[in-house]
C-alpha atoms as a PDB file:
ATOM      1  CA  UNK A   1      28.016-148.336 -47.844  1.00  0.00           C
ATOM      2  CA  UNK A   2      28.347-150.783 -50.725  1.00  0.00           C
ATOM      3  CA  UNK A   3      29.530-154.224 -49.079  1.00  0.00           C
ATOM      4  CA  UNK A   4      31.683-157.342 -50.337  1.00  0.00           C
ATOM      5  CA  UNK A   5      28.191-159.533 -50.365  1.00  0.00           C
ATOM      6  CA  UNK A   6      26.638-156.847 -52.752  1.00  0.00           C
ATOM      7  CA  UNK A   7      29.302-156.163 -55.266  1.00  0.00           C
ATOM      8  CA  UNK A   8      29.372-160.198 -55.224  1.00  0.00           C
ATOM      9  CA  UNK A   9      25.430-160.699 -55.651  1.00  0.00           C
ATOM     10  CA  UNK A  10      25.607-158.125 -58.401  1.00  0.00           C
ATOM     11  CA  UNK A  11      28.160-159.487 -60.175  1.00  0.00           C
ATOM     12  CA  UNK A  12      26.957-163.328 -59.689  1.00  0.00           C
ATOM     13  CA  UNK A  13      29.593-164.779 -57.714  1.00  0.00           C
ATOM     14  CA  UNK A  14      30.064-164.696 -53.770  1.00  0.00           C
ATOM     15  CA  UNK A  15      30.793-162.807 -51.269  1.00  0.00           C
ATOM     16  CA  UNK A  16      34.297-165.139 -50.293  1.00  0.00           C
ATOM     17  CA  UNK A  17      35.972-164.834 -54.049  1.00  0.00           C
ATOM     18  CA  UNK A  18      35.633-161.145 -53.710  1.00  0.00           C
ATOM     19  CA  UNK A  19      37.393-161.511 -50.700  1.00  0.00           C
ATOM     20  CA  UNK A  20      39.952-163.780 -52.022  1.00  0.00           C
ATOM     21  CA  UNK A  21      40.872-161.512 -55.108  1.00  0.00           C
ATOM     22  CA  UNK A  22      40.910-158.489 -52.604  1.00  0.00           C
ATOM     23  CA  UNK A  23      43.119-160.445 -50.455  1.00  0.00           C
ATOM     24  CA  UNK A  24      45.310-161.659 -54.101  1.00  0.00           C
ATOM     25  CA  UNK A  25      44.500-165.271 -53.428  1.00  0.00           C
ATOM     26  CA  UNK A  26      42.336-165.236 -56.848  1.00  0.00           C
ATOM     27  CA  UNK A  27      42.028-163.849 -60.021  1.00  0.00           C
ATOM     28  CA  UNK A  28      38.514-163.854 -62.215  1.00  0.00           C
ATOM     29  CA  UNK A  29      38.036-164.986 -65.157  1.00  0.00           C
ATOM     30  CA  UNK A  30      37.624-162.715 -67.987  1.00  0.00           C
ATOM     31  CA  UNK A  31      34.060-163.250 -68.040  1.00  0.00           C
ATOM     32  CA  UNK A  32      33.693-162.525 -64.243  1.00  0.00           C
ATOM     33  CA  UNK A  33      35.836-159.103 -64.911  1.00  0.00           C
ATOM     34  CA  UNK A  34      33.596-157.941 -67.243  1.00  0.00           C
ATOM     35  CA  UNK A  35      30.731-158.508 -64.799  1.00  0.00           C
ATOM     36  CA  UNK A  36      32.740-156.655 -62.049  1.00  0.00           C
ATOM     37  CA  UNK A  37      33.615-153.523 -63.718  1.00  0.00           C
ATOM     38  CA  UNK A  38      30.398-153.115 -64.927  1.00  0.00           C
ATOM     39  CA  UNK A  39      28.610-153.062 -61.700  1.00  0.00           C
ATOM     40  CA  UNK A  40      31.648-151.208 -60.017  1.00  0.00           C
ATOM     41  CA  UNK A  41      32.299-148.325 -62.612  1.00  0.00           C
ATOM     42  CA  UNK A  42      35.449-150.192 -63.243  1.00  0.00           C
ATOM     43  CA  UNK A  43      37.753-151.189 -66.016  1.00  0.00           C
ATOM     44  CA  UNK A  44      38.030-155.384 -66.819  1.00  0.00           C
ATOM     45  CA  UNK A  45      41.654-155.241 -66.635  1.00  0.00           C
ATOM     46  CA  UNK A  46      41.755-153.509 -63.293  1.00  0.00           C
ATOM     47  CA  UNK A  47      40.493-156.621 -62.013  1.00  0.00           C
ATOM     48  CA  UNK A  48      42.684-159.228 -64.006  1.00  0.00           C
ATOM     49  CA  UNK A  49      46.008-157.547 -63.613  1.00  0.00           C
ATOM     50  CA  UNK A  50      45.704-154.912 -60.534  1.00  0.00           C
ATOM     51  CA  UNK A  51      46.768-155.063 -57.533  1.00  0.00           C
ATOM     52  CA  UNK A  52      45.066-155.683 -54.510  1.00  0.00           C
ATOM     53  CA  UNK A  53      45.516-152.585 -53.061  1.00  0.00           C
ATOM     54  CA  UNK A  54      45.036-150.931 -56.792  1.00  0.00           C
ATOM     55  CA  UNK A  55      41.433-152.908 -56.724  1.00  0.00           C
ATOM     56  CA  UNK A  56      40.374-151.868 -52.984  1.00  0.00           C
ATOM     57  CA  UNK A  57      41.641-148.186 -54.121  1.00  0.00           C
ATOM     58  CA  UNK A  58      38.964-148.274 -57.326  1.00  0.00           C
ATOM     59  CA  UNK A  59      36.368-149.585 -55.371  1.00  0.00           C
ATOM     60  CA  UNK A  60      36.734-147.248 -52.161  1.00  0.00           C
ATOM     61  CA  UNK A  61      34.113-144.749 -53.818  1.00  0.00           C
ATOM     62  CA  UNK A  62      31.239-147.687 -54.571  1.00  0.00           C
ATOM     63  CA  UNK A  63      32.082-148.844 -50.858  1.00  0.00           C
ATOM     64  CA  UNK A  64      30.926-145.000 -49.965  1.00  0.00           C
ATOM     65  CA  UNK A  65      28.259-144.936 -52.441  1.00  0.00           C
ATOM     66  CA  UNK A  66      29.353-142.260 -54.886  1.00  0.00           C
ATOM     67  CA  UNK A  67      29.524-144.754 -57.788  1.00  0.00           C
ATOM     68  CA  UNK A  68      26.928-146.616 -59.445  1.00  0.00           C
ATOM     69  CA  UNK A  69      24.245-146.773 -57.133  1.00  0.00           C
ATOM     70  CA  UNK A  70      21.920-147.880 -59.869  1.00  0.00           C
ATOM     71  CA  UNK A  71      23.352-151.080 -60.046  1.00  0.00           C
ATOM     72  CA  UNK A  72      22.545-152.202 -56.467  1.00  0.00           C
ATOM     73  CA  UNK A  73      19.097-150.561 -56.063  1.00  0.00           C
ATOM     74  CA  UNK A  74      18.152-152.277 -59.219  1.00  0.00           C
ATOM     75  CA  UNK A  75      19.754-155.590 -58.077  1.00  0.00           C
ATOM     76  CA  UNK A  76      21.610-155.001 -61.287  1.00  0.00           C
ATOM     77  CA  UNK A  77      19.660-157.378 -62.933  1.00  0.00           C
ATOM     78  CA  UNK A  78      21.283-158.051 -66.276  1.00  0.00           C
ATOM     79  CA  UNK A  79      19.748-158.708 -69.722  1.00  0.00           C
ATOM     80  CA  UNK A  80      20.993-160.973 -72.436  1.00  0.00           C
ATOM     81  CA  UNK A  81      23.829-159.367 -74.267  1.00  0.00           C
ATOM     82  CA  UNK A  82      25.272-157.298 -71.169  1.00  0.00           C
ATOM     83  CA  UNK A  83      28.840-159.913 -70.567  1.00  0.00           C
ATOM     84  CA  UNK A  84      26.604-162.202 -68.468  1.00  0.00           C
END
């Protein structure tokens, strides 16, 4: 199981704005999207205009581990050029 803390470490940010943009108290920046969706097989906009329960439903397969396991195991480490 893919937690909160992970996606967050993965995507540079932490584990309490995840929550808060779960929970619709937040919104990323554009910048911040782009990091999300690529380490949770995910689309940008899906995190700037979707609902909360639209972004928990998209991220209920990475929370099971059928998506993107790569990106964790790695410690999706990101290289100049990738949105960081």
């Amino acid at each position: 199981m893919k937690t909160q803390n992970q996606v967050a470490q993965a995507a540079g940010t932490t584990q309490p704005y995840i929550s808060n943009i779960l929970n619709g108290r937040r919104r990323p920046s554009w910048k911040l999207a782009k990091r999300l969706a690529q380490v949770t097989c995910t689309e940008p906009q899906l995190w700037l205009d979707g609902t909360p329960d639209e972004i928990r439903a998209a991220l209920s397969d990475l929370y099971r581990g059928a998506c993107c396991p790569e990106k964790f195991e790695t410690g999706a480490k990101r290289t100049p050029g990738q949105g960081g």
